[in-house]
C-alpha atoms as a PDB file:
ATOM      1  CA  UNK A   1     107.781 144.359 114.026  1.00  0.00           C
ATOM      2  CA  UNK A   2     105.062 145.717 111.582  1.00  0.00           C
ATOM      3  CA  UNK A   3     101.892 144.683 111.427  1.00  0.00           C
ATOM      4  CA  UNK A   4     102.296 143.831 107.658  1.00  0.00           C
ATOM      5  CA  UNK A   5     105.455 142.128 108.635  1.00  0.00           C
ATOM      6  CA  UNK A   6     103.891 139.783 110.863  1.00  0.00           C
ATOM      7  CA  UNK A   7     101.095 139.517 109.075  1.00  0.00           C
ATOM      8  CA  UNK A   8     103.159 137.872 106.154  1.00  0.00           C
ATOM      9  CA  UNK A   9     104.958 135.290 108.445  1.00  0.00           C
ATOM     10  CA  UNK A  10     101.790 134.162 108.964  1.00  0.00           C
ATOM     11  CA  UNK A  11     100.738 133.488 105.954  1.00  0.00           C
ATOM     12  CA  UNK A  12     104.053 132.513 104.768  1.00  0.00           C
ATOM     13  CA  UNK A  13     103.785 129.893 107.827  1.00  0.00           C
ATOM     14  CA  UNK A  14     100.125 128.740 106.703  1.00  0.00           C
ATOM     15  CA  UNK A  15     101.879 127.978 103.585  1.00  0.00           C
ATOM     16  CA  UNK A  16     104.680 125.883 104.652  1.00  0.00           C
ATOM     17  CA  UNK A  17     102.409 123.738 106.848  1.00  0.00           C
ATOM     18  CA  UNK A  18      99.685 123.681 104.028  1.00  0.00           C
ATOM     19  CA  UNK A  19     100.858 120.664 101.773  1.00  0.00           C
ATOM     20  CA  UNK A  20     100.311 117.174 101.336  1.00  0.00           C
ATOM     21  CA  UNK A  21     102.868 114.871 102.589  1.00  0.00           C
ATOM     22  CA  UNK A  22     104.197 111.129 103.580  1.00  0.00           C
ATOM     23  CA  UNK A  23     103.392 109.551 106.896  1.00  0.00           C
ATOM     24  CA  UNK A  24     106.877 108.334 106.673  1.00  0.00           C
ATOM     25  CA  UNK A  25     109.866 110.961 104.844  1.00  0.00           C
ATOM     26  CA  UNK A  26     112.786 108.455 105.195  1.00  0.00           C
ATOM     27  CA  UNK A  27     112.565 104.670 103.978  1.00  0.00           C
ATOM     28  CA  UNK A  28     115.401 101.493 103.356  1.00  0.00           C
ATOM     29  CA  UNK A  29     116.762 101.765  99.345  1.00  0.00           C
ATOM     30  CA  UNK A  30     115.464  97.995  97.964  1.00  0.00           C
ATOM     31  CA  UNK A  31     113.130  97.444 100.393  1.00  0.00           C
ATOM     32  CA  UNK A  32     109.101  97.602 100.920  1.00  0.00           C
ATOM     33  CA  UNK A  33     107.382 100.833 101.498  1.00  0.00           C
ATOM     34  CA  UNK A  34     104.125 102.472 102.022  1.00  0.00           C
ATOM     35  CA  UNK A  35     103.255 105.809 100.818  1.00  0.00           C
ATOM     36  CA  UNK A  36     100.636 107.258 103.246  1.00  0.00           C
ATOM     37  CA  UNK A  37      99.526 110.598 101.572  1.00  0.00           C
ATOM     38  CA  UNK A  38      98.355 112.737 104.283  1.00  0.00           C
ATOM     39  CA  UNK A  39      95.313 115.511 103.160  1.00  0.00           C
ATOM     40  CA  UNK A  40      94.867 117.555 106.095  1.00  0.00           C
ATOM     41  CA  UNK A  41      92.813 120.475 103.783  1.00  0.00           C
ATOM     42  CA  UNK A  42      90.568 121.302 101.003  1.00  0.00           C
ATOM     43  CA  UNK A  43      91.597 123.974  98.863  1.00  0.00           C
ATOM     44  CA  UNK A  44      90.585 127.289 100.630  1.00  0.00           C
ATOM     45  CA  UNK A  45      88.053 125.976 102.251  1.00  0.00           C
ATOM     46  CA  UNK A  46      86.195 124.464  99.489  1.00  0.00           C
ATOM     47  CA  UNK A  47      86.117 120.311  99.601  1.00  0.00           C
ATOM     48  CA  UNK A  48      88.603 117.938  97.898  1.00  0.00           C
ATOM     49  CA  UNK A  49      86.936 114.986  95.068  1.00  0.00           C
ATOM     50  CA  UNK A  50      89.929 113.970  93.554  1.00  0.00           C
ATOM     51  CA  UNK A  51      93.337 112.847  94.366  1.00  0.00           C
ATOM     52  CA  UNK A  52      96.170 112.523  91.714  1.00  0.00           C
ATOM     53  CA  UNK A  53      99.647 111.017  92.641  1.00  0.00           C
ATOM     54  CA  UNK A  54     102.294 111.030  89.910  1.00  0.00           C
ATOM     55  CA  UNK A  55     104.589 108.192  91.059  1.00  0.00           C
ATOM     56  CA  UNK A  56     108.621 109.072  91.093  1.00  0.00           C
ATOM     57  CA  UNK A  57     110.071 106.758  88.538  1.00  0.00           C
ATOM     58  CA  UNK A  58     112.118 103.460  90.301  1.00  0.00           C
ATOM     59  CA  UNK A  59     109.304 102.453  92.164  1.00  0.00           C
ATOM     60  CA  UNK A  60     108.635  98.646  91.643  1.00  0.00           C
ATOM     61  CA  UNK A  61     105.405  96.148  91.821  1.00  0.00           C
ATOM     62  CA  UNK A  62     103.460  99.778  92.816  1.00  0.00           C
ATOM     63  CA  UNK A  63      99.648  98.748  94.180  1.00  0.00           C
ATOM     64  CA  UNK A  64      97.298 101.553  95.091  1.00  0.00           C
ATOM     65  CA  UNK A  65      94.925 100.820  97.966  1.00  0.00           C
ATOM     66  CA  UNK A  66      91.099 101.388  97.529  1.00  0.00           C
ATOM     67  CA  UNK A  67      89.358 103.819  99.660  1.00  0.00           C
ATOM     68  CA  UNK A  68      85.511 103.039 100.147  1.00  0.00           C
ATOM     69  CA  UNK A  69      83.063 105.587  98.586  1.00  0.00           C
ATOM     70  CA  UNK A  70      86.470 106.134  95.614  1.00  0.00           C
ATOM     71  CA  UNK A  71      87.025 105.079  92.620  1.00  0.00           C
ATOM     72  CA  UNK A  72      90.245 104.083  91.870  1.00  0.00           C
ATOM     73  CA  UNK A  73      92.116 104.269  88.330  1.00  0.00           C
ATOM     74  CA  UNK A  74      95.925 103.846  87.279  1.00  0.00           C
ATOM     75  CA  UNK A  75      97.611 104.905  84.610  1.00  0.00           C
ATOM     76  CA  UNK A  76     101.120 102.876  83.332  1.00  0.00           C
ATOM     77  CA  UNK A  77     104.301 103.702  81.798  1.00  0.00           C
ATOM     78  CA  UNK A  78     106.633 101.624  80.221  1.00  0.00           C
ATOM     79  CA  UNK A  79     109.879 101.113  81.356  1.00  0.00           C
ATOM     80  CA  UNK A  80     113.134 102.444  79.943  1.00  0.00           C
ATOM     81  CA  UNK A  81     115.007  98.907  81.267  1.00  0.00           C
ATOM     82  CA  UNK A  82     112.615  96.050  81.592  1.00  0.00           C
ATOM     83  CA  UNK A  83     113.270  93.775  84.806  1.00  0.00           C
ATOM     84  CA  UNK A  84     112.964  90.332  85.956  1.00  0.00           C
ATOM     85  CA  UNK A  85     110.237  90.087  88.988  1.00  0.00           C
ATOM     86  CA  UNK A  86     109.351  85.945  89.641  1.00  0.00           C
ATOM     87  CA  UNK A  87     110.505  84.619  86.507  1.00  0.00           C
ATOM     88  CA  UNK A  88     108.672  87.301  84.146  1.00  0.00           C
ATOM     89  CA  UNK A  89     110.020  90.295  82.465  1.00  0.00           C
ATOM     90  CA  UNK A  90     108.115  93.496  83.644  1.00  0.00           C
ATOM     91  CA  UNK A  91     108.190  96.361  80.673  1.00  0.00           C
ATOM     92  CA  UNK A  92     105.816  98.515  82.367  1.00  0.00           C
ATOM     93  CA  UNK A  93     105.133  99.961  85.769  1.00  0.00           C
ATOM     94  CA  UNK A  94     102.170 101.989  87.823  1.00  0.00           C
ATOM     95  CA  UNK A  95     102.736 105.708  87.310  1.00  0.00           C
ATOM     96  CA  UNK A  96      99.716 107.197  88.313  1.00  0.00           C
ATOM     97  CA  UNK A  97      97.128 106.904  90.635  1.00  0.00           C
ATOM     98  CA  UNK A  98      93.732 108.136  90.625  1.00  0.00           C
ATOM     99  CA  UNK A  99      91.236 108.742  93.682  1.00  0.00           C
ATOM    100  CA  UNK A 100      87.646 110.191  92.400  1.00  0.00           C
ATOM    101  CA  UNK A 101      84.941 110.728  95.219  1.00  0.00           C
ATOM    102  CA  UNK A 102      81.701 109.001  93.782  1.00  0.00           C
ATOM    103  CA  UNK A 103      79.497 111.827  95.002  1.00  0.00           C
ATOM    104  CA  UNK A 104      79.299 114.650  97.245  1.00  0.00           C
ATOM    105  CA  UNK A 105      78.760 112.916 100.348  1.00  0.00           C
ATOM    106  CA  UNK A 106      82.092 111.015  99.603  1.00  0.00           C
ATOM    107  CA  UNK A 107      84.053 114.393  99.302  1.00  0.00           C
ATOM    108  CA  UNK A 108      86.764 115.474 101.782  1.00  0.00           C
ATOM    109  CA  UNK A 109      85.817 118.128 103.490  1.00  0.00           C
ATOM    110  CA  UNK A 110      87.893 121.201 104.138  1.00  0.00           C
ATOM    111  CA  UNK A 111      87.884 120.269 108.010  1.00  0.00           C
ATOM    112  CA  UNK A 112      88.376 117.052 107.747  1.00  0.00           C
ATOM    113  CA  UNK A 113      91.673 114.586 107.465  1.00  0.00           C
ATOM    114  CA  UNK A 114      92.798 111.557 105.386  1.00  0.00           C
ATOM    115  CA  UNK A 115      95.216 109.431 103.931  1.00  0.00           C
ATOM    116  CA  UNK A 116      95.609 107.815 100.318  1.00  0.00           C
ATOM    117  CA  UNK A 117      98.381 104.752 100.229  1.00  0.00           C
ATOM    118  CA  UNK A 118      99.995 102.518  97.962  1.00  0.00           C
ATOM    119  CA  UNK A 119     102.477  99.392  98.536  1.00  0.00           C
ATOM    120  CA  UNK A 120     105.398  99.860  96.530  1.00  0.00           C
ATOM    121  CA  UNK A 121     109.550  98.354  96.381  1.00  0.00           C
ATOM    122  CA  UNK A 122     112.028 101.386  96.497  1.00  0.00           C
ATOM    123  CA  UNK A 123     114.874 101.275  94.202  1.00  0.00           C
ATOM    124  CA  UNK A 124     118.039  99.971  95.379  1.00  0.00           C
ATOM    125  CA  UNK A 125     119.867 102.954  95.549  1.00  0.00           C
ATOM    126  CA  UNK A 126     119.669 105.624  98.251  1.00  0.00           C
ATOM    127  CA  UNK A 127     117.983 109.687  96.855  1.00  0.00           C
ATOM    128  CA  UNK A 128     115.027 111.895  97.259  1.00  0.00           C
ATOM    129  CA  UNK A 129     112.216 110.622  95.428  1.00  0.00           C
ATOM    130  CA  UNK A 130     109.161 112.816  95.075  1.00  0.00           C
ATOM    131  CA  UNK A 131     105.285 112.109  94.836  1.00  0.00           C
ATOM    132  CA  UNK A 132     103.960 114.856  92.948  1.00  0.00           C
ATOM    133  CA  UNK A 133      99.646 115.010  94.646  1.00  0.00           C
ATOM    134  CA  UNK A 134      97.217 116.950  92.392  1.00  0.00           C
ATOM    135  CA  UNK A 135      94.567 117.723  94.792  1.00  0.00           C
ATOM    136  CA  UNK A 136      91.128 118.796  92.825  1.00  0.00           C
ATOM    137  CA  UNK A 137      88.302 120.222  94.909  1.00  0.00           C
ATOM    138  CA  UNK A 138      84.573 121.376  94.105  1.00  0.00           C
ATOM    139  CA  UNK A 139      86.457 124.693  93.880  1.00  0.00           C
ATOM    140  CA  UNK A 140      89.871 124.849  92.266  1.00  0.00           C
ATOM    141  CA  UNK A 141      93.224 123.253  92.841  1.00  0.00           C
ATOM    142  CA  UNK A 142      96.183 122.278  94.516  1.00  0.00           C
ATOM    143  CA  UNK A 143      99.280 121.287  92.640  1.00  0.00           C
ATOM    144  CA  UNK A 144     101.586 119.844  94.740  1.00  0.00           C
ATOM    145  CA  UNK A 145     104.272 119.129  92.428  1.00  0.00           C
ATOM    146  CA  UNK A 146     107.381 121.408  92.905  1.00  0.00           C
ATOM    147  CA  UNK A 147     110.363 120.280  93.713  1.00  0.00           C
ATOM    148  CA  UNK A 148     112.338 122.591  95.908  1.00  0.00           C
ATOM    149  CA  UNK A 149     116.160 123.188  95.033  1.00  0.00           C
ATOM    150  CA  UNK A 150     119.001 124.922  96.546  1.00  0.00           C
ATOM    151  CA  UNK A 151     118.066 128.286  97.407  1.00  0.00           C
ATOM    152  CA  UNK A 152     114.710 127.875  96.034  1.00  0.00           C
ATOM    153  CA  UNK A 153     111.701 126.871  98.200  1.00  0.00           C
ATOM    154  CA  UNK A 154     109.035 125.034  96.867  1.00  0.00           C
ATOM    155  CA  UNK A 155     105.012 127.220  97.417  1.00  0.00           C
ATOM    156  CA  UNK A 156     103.354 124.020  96.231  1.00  0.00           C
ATOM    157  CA  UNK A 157     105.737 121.361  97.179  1.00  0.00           C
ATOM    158  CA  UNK A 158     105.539 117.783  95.854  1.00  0.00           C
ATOM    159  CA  UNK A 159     105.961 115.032  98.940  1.00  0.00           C
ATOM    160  CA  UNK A 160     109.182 114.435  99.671  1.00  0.00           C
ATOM    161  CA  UNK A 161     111.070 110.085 100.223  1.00  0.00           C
ATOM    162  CA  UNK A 162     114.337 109.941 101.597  1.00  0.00           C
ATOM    163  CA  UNK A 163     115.621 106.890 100.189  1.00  0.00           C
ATOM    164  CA  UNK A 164     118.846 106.095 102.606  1.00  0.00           C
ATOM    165  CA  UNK A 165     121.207 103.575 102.327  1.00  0.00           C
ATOM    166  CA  UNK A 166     119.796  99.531 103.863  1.00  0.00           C
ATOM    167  CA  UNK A 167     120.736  98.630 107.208  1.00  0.00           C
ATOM    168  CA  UNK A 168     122.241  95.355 107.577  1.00  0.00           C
ATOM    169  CA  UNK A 169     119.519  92.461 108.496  1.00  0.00           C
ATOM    170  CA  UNK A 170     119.355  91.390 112.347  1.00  0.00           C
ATOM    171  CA  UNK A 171     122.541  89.247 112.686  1.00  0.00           C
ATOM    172  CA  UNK A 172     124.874  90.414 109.992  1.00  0.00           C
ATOM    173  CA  UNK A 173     126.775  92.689 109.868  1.00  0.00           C
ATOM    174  CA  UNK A 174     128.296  95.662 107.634  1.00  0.00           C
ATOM    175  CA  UNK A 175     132.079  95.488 106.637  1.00  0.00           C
END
């Protein structure tokens, strides 16, 4: 093999480990779930002071968690079909979340690790949902927000829910 040659597996390697994603990829359609956004990296080294989640649509009663030494902001949407949650009609749901480090000593550091959740309901039916992560550091950017399709792999891919099908409760059964 070439040096060059091996020299881009590398990197190309780097880059398919180098992304922000969900503590847990595969969760029951209808039923409770909690994104754990995992930030193992700055942005070439330089430290992170904002994280950004743009919430796939479908979620339900979304609630971001604080993180001590972040401010927290949302962002709704209204709803193309209104729904029914505990006798009131809900027209509008979370669709973005907002992390801000309140100073430098509350930044991520480039060799450090953590996690960003919210509770949320998945929809009823079974798909790929996708949490698209802008990650803003002292020095540039991340946008984790592509969505990979056949034959055409994501650089920058957005975190990635399989949504599969409910499993029966203990003692019932599927016919």
């Amino acid at each position: 093999m070439k040096p060059f040659s091996f020299l881009t597996l590398l990197a190309l390697a780097g880059a398919a480990q180098a992304h922000i994603t969900l503590e847990t990829a595969e969760a029951e359609a209808g039923k409770p779930y909690k994104a754990v956004l995992r930030v193992g990296h700055g942005c070439d080294g330089s430290a992170t002071r904002q994280i950004i989640v743009t919430l796939p649509e479908g979620l339900r009663g979304s609630k971001p968690v604080p993180k001590p030494g972040w401010t927290l902001t949302t962002t709704r949407a209204s709803l193309k079909s209104p729904y029914q949650s505990h006798g009131k009609t809900v027209t509008d749901e979370l669709a973005e979340v907002r992390w801000t480090a309140n100073s430098e000593a509350d930044f991520l550091q480039d060799a450090w690790y953590d996690e960003f959740s919210l509770r949320t309901t998945l929809p009823g039916e079974p798909g790929e949902l996708w949490f698209k992560v802008r990650q803003v550091c002292v020095k540039g950017e991340m946008n984790w927000a592509e969505v990979p399709g056949p034959g055409k792999p994501a650089a920058a891919p957005a975190a990635r829910l399989s949504v599969v099908p409910a499993r029966p409760a203990a003692g019932e059964h599927a016919h």
